[in-house]
N, C-alpha and C. Protein backbone atom coordinates (compact mmCIF):
# COMPACT_ATOMS: atom_id res chain seq x y z
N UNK A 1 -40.11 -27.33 -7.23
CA UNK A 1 -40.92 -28.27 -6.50
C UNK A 1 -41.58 -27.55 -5.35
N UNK A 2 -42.79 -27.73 -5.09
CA UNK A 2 -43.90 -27.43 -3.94
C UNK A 2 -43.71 -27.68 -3.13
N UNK A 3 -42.68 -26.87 -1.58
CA UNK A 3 -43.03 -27.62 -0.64
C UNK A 3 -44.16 -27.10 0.60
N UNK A 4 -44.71 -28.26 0.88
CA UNK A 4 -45.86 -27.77 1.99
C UNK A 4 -45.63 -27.75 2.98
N UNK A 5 -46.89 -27.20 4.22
CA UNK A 5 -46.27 -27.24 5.59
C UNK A 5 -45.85 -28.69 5.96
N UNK A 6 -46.56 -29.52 5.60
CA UNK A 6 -46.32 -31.08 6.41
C UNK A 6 -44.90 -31.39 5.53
N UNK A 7 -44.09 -30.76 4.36
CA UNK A 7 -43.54 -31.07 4.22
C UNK A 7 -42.07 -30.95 5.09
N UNK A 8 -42.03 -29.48 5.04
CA UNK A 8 -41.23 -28.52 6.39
C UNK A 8 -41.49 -28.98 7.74
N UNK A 9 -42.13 -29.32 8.14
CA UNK A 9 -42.50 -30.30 9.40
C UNK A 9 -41.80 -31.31 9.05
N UNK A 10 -41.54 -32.07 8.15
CA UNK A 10 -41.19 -33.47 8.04
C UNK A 10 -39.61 -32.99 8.36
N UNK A 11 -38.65 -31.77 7.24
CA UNK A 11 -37.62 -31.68 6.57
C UNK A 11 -37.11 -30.85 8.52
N UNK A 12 -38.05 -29.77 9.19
CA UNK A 12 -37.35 -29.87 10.69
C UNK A 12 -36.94 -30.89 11.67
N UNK A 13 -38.26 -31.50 11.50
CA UNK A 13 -38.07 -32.88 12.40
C UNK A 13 -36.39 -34.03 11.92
N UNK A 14 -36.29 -33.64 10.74
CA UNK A 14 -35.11 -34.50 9.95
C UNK A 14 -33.97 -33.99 10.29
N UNK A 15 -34.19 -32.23 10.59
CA UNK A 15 -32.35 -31.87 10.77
C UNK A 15 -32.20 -31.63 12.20
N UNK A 16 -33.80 -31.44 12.92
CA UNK A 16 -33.33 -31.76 14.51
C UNK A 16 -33.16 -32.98 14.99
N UNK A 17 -33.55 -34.10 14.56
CA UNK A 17 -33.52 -35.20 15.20
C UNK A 17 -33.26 -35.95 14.16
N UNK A 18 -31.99 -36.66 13.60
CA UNK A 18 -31.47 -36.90 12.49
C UNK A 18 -31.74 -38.49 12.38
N UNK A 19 -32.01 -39.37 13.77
CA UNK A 19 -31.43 -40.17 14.38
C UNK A 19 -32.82 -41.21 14.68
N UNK A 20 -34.01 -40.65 14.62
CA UNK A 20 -34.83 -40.99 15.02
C UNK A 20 -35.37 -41.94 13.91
N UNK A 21 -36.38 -42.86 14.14
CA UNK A 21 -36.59 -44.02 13.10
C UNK A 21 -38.51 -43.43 12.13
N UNK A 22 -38.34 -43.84 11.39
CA UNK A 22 -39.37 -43.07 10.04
C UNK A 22 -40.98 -43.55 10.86
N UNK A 23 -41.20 -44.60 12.07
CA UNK A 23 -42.40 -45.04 13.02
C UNK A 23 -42.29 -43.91 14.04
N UNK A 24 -40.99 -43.24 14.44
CA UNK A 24 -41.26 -42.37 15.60
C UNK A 24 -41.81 -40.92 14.90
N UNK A 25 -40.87 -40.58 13.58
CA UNK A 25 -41.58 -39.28 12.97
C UNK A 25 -42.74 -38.91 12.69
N UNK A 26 -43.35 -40.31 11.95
CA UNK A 26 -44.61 -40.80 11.59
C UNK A 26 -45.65 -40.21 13.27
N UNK A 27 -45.23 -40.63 14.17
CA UNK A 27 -45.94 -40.76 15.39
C UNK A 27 -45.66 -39.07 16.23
N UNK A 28 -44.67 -38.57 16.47
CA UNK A 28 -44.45 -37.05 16.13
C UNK A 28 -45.57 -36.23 15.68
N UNK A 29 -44.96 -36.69 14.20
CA UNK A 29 -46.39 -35.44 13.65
C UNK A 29 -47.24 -36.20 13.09
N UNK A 30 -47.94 -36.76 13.95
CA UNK A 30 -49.38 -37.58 14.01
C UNK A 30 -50.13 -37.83 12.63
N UNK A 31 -49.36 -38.94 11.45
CA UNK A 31 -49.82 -39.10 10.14
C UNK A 31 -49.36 -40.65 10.26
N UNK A 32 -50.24 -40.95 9.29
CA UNK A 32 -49.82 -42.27 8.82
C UNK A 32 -47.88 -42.51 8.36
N UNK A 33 -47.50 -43.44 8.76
CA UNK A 33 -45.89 -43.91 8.82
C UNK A 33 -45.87 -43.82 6.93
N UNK A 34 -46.97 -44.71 6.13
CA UNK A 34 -46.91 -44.66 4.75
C UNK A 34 -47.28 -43.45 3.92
N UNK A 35 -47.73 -42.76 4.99
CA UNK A 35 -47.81 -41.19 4.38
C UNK A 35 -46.57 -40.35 4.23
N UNK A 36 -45.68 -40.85 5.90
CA UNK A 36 -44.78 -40.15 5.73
C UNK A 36 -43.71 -40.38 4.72
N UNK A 37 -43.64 -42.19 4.50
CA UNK A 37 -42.82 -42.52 3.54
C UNK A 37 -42.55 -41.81 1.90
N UNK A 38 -44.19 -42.31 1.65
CA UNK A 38 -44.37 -41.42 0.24
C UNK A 38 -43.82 -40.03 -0.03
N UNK A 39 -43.57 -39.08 1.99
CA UNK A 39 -43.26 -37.93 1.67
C UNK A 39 -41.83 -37.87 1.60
N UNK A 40 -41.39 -38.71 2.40
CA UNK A 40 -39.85 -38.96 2.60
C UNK A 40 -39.25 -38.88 0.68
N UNK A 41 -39.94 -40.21 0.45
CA UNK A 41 -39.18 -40.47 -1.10
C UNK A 41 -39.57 -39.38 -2.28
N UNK A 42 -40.68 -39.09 -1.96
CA UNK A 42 -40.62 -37.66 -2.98
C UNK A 42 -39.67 -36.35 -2.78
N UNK A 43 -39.30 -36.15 -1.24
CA UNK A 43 -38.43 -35.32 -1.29
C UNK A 43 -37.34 -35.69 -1.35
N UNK A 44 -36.94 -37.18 -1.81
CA UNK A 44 -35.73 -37.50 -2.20
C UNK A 44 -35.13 -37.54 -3.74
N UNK A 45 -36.61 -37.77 -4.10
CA UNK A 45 -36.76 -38.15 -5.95
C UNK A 45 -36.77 -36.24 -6.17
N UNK A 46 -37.13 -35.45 -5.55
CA UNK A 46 -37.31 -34.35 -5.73
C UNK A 46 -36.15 -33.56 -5.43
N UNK A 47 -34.70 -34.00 -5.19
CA UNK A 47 -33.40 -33.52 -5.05
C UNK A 47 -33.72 -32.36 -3.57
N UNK A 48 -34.76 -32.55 -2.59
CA UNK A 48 -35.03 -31.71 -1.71
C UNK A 48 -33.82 -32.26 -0.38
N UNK A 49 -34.32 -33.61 -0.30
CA UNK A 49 -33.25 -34.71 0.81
C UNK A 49 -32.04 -34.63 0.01
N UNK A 50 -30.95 -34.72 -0.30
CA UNK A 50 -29.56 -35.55 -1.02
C UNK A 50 -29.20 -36.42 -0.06
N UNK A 51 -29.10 -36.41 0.91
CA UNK A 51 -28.38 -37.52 1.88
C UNK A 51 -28.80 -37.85 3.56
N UNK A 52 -28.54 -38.85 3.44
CA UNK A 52 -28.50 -39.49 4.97
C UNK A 52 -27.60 -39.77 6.06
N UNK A 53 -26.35 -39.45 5.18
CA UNK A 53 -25.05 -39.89 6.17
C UNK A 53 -24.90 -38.74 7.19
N UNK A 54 -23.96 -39.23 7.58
CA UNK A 54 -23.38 -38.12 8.83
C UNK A 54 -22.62 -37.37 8.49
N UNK A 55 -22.53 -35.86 9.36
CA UNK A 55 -21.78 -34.51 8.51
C UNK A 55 -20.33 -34.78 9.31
N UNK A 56 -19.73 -35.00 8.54
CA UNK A 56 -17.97 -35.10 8.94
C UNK A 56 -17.21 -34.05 9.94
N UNK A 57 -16.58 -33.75 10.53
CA UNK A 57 -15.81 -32.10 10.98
C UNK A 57 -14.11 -32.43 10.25
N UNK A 58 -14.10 -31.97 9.46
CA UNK A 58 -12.24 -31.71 8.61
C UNK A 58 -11.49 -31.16 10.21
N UNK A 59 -11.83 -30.50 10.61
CA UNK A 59 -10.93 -30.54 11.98
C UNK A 59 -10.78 -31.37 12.50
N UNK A 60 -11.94 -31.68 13.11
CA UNK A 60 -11.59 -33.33 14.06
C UNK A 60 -10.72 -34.40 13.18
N UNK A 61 -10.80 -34.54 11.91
CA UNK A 61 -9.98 -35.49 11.20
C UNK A 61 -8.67 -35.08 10.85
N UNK A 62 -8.17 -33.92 11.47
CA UNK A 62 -6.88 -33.43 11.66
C UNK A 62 -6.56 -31.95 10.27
N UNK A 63 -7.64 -31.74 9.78
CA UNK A 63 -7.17 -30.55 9.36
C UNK A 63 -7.97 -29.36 9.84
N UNK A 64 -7.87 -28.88 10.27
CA UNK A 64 -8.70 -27.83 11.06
C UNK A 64 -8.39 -25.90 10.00
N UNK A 65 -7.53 -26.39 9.70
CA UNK A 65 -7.49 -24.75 8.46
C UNK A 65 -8.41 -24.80 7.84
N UNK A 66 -8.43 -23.80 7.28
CA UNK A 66 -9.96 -23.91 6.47
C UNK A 66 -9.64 -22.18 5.75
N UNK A 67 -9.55 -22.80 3.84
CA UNK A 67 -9.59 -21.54 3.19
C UNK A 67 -10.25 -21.63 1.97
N UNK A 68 -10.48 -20.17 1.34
CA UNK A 68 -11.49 -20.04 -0.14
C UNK A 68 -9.90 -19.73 -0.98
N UNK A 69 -9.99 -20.70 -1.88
CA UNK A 69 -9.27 -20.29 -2.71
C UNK A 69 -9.81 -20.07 -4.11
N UNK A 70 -10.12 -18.97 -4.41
CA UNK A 70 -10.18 -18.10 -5.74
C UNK A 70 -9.59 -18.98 -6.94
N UNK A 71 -9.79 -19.35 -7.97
CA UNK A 71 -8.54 -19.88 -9.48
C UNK A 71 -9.11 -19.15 -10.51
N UNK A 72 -8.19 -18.51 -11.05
CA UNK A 72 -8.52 -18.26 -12.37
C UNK A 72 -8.23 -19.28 -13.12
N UNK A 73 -8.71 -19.46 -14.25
CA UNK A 73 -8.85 -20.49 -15.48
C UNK A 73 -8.10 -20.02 -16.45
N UNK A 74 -7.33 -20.48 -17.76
CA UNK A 74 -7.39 -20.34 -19.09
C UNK A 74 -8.67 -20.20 -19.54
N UNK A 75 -8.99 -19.21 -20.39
CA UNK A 75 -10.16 -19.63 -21.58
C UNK A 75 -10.34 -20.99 -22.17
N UNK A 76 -11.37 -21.12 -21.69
CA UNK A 76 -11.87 -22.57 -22.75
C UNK A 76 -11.33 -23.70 -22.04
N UNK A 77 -10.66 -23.71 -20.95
CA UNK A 77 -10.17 -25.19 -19.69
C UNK A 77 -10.71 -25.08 -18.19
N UNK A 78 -12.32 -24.64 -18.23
CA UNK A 78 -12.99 -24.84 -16.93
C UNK A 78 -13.13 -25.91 -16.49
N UNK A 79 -13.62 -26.58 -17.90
CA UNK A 79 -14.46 -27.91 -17.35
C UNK A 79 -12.72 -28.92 -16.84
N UNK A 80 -11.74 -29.01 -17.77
CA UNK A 80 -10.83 -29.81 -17.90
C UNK A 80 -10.09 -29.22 -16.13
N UNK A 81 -10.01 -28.06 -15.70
CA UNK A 81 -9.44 -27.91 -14.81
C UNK A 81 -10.74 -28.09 -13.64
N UNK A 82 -11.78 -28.25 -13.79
CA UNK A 82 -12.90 -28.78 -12.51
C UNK A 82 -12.68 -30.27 -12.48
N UNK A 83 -12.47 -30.68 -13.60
CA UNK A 83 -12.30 -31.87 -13.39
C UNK A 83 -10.69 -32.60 -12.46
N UNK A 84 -9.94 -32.01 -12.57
CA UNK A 84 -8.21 -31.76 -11.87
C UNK A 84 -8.71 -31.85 -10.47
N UNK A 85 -9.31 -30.45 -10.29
CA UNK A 85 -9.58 -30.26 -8.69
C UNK A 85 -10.29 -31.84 -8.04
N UNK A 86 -11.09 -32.37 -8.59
CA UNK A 86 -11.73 -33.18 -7.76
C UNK A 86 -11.25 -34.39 -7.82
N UNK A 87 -9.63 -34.69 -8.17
CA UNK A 87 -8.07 -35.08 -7.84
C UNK A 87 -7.91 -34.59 -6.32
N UNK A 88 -7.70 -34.04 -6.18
CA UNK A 88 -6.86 -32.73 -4.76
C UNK A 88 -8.21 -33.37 -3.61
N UNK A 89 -8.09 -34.14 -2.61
CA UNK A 89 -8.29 -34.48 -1.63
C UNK A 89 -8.55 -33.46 -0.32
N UNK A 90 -7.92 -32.58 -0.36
CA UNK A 90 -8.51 -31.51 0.08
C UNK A 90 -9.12 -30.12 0.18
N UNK A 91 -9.62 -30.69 -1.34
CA UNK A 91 -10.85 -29.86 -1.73
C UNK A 91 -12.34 -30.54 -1.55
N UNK A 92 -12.97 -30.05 -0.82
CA UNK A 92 -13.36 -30.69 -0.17
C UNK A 92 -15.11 -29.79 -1.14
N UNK A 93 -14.72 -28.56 -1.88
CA UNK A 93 -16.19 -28.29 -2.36
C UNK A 93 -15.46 -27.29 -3.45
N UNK A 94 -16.12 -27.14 -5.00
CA UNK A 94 -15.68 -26.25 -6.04
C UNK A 94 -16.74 -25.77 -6.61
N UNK A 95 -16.95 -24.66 -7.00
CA UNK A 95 -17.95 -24.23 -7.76
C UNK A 95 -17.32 -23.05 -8.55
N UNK A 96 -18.35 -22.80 -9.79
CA UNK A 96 -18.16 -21.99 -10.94
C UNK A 96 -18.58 -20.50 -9.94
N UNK A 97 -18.17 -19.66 -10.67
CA UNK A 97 -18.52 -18.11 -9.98
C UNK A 97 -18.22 -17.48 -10.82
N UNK A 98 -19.26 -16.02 -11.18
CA UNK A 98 -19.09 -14.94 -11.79
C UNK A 98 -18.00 -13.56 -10.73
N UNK A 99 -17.65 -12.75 -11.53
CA UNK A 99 -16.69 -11.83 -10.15
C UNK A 99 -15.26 -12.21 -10.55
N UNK A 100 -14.53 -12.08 -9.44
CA UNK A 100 -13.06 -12.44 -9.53
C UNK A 100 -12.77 -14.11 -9.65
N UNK A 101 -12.58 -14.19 -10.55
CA UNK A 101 -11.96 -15.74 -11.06
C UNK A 101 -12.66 -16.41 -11.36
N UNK A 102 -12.84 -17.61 -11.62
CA UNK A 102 -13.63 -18.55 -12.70
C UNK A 102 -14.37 -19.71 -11.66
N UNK A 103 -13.27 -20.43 -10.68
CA UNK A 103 -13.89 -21.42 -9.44
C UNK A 103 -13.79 -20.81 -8.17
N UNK A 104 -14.17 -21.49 -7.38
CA UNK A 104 -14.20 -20.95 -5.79
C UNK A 104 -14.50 -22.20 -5.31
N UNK A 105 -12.95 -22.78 -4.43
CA UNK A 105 -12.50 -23.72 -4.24
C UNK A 105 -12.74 -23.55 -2.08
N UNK A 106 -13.32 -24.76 -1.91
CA UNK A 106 -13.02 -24.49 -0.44
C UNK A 106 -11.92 -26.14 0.10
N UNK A 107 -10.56 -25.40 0.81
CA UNK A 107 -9.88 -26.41 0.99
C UNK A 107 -9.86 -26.63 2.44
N UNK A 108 -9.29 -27.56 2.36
CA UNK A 108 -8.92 -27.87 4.31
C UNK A 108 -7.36 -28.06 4.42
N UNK A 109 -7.42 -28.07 5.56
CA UNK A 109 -5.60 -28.33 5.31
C UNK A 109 -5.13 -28.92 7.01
N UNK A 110 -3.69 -29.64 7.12
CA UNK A 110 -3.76 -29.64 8.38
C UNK A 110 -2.82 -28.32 9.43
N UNK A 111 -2.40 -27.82 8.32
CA UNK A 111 -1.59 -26.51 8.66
C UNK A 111 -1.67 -25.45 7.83
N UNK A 112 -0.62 -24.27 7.99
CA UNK A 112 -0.53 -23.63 7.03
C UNK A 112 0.60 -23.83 5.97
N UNK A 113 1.63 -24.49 6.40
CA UNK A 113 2.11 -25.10 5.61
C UNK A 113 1.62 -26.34 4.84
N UNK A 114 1.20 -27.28 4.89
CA UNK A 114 0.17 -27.78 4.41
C UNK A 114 -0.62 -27.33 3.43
N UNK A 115 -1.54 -26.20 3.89
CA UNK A 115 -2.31 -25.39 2.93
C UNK A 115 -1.24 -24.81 1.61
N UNK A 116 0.12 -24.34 1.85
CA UNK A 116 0.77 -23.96 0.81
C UNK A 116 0.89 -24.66 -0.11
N UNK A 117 1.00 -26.04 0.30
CA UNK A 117 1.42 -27.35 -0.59
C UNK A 117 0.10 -27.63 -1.27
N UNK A 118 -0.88 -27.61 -1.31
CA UNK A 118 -2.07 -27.77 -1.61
C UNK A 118 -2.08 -26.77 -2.53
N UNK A 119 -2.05 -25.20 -2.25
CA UNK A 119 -2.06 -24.22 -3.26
C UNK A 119 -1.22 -24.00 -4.04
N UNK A 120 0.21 -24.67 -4.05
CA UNK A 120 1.33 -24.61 -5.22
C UNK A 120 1.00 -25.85 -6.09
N UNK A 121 0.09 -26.93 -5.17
CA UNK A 121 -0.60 -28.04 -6.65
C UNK A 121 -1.59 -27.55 -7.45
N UNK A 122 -2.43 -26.99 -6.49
CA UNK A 122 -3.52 -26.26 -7.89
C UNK A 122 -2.63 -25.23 -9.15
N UNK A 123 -1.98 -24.51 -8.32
CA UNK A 123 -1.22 -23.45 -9.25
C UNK A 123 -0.53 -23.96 -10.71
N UNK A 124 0.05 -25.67 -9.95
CA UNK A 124 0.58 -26.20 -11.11
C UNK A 124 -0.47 -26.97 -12.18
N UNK A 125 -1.37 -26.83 -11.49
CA UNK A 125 -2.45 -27.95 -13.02
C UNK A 125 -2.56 -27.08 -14.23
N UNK A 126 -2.60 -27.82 -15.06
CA UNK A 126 -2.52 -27.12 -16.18
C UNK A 126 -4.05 -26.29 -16.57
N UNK A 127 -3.51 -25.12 -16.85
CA UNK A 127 -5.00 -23.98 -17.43
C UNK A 127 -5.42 -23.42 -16.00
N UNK A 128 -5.25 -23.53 -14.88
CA UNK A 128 -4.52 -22.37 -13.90
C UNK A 128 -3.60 -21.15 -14.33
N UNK A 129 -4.53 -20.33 -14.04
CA UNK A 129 -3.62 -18.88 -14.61
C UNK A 129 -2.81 -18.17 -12.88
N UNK A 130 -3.94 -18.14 -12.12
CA UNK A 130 -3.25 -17.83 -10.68
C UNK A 130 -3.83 -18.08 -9.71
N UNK A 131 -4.00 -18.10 -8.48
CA UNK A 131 -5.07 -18.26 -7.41
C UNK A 131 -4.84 -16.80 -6.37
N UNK A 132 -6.40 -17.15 -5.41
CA UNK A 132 -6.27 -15.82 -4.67
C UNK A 132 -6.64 -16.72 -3.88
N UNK A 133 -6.23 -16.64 -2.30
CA UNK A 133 -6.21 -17.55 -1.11
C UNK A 133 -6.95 -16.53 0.10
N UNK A 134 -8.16 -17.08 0.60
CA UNK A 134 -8.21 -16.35 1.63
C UNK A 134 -8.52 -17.62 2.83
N UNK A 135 -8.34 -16.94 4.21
CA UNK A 135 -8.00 -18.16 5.42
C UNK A 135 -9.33 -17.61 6.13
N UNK A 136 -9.61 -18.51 6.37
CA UNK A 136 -11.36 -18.30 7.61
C UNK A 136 -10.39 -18.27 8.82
N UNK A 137 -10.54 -17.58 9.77
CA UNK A 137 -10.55 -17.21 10.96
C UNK A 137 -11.32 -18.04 11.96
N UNK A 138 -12.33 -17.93 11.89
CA UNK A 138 -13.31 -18.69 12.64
C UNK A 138 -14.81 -18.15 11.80
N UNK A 139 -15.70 -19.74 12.28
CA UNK A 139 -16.69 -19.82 11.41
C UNK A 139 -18.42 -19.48 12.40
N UNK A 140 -18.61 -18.17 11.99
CA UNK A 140 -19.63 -17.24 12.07
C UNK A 140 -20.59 -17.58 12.11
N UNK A 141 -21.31 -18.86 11.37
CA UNK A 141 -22.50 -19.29 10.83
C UNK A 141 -22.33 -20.29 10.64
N UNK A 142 -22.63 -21.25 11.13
CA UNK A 142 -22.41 -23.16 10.76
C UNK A 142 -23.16 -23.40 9.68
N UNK A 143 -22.99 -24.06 8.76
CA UNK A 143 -24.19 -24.60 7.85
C UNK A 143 -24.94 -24.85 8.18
N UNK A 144 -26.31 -24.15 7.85
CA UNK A 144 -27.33 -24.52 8.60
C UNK A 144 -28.69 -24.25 7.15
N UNK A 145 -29.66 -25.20 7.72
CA UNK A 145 -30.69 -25.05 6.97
C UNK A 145 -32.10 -25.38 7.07
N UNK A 146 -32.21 -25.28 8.83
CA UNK A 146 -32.87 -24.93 9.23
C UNK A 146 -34.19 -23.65 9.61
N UNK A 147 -33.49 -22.47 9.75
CA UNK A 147 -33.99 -21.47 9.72
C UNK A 147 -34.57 -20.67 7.73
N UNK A 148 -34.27 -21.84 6.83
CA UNK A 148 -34.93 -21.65 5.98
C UNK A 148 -35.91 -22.20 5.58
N UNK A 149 -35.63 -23.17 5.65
CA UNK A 149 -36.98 -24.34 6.31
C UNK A 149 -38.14 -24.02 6.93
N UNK A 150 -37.87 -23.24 8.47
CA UNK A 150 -39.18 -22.78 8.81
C UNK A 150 -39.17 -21.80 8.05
N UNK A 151 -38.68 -20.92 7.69
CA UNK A 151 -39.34 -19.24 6.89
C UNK A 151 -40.11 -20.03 5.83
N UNK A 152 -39.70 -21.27 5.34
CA UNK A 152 -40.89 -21.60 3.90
C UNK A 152 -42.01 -22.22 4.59
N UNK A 153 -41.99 -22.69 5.52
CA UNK A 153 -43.01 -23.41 6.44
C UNK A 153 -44.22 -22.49 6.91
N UNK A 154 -43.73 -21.48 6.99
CA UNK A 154 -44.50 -19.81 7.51
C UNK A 154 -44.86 -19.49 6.37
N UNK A 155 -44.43 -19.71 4.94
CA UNK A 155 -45.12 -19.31 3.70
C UNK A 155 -45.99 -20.28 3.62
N UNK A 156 -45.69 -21.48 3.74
CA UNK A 156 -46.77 -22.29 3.18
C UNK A 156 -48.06 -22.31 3.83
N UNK A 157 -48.37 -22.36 5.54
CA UNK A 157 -48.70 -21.70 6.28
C UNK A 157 -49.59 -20.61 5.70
N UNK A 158 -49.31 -19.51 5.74
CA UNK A 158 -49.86 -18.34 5.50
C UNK A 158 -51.05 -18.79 4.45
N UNK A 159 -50.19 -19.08 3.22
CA UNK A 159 -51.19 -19.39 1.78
C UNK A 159 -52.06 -20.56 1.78
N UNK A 160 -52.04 -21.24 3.20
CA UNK A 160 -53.62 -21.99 3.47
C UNK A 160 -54.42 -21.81 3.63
């Protein structure tokens, strides 16, 4: 999908000011409110937006650990063991990966004991071969997706 500058204008204005109502954005960056709408819902129909809610903190809600846990799979029980994980409540994100092991699991926990109990349940689902656990320390880079936003904004930009 194409995005343009007024689109990146729209998608900054959205992750700096999350809060603001679709007449003030509209009035911001000086376009019609039904212009902006049309742009709003295309970048929603366009899987560009996914959501509107508010971003949670797993710390503040009392688990503040935070680790990648690695799983290897059985052959032929990815799908049956992706489906397990999203059982486990504090897995909180899973994805497929090429490299060492099959998923790459990010958990939360409210301890480290805690976290053990969490990693001796995955271990036990069935078509789990082993896991590799690593613990974040502290987090380097917040999710952010902003500063990609403008770099495409500066492309689109340019090629006007």
């Amino acid at each position: 999908m194409a995005v343009d500058e007024l689109d990146t204008r729209i998608l900054r204005l959205l992750l700096e000011q999350p809060r603001t109502s679709v007449r003030e954005y509209a009035r911001i960056l000086g376009v019609a409110r039904g212009t902006l709408q049309a742009r709003l819902d295309r970048l929603e129909r366009d899987g560009v937006i996914t959501g509107t809610g508010p971003t949670l903190s797993a710390a503040a809600l009392g688990h503040p650990v935070l680790a990648f846990v690695h799983i290897e799979v059985t052959q032929g029980h990815l799908d049956e063991v992706g489906d397990a994980l999203a059982a486990v409540p504090e897995i909180v994100e899973a994805f497929s990966i090429t490299g060492g092991g099959d998923l790459l699991t990010r958990v939360v926990a409210r301890d480290n004991e805690h976290l053990e109990d969490v990693i001796q349940k995955l271990i036990s689902l069935p078509g789990v071969v082993r896991t590799r656990t690593e613990v974040a320390l502290r987090e380097r880079v917040p999710h952010r997706l902003l500063p990609l936003v403008e770099s495409i904004g500066r492309t689109a930009r340019s090629r006007s």
